[in-house]
Protein backbone atom coordinates (compact mmCIF):
# COMPACT_ATOMS: atom_id res chain seq x y z
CA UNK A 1 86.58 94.99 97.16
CA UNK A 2 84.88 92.05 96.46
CA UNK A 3 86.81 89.08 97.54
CA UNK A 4 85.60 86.95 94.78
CA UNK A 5 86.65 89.09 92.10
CA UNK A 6 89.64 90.07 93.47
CA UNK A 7 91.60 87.41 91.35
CA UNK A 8 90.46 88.96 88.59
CA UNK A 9 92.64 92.27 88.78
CA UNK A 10 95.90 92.68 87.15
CA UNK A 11 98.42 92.49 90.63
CA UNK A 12 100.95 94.61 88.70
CA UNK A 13 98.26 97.33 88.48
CA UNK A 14 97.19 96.79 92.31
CA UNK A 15 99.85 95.54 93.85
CA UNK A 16 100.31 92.49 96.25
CA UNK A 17 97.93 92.95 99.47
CA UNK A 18 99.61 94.15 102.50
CA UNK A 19 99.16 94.06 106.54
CA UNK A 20 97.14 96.84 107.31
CA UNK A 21 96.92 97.68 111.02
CA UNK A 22 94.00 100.09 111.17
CA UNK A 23 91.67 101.36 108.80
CA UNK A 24 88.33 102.67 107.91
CA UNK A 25 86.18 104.55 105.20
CA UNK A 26 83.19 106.34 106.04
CA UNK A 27 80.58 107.94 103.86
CA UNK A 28 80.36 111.79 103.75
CA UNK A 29 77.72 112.48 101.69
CA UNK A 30 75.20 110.46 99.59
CA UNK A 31 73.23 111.58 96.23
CA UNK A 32 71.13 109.08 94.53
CA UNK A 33 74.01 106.87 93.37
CA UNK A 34 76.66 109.12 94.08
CA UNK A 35 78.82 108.74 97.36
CA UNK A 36 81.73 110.54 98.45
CA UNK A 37 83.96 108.40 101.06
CA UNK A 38 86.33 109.28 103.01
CA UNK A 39 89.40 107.03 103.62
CA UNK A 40 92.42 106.54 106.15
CA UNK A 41 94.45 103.57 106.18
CA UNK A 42 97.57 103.07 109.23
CA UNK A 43 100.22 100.64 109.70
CA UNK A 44 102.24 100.94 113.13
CA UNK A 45 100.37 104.73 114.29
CA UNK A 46 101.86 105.69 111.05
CA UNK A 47 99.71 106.93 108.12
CA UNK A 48 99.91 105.19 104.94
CA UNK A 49 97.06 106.53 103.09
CA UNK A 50 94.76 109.17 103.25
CA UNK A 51 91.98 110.21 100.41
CA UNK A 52 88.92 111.14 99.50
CA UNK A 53 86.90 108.88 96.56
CA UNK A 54 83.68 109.71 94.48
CA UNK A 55 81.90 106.38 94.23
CA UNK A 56 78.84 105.65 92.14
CA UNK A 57 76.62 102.88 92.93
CA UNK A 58 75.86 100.58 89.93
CA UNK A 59 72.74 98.38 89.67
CA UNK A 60 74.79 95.50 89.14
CA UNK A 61 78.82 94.73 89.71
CA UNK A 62 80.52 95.69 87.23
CA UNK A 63 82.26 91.88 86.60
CA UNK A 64 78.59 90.45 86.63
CA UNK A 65 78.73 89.13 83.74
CA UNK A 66 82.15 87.53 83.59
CA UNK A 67 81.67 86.07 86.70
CA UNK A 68 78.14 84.26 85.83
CA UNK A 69 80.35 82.21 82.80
């Protein structure tokens, strides 16, 4: 995410950030401006999330315009 828009978020909905020892996301497969990513997130050897998300890439973020008041 974004840093700059990050205060934008509702932190009810998201949650305050936490330490995250070791993580990553790679890209499995791309299609125009579709992207699947695969995702695995550790804290202490242990896992603490695991997933797979569809992603679409936009021509512009999707706070653009907020963001340019």
């Amino acid at each position: 995410m974004d840093i700059n828009t990050h205060f934008l978020i509702n932190q009810e909905l998201c949650g305050a950030p936490t330490d995250i020892a070791d993580g990553f996301a790679r890209v499995d497969t791309s299609e125009g401006k579709k992207q699947i990513v695969d995702v695995s997130v550790q804290r202490n050897g242990e896992a603490v999330f695991q997933g797979v998300f569809t992603c679409f890439v936009l021509d512009k973020h999707v706070l653009h315009d907020r963001l340019d008041r």
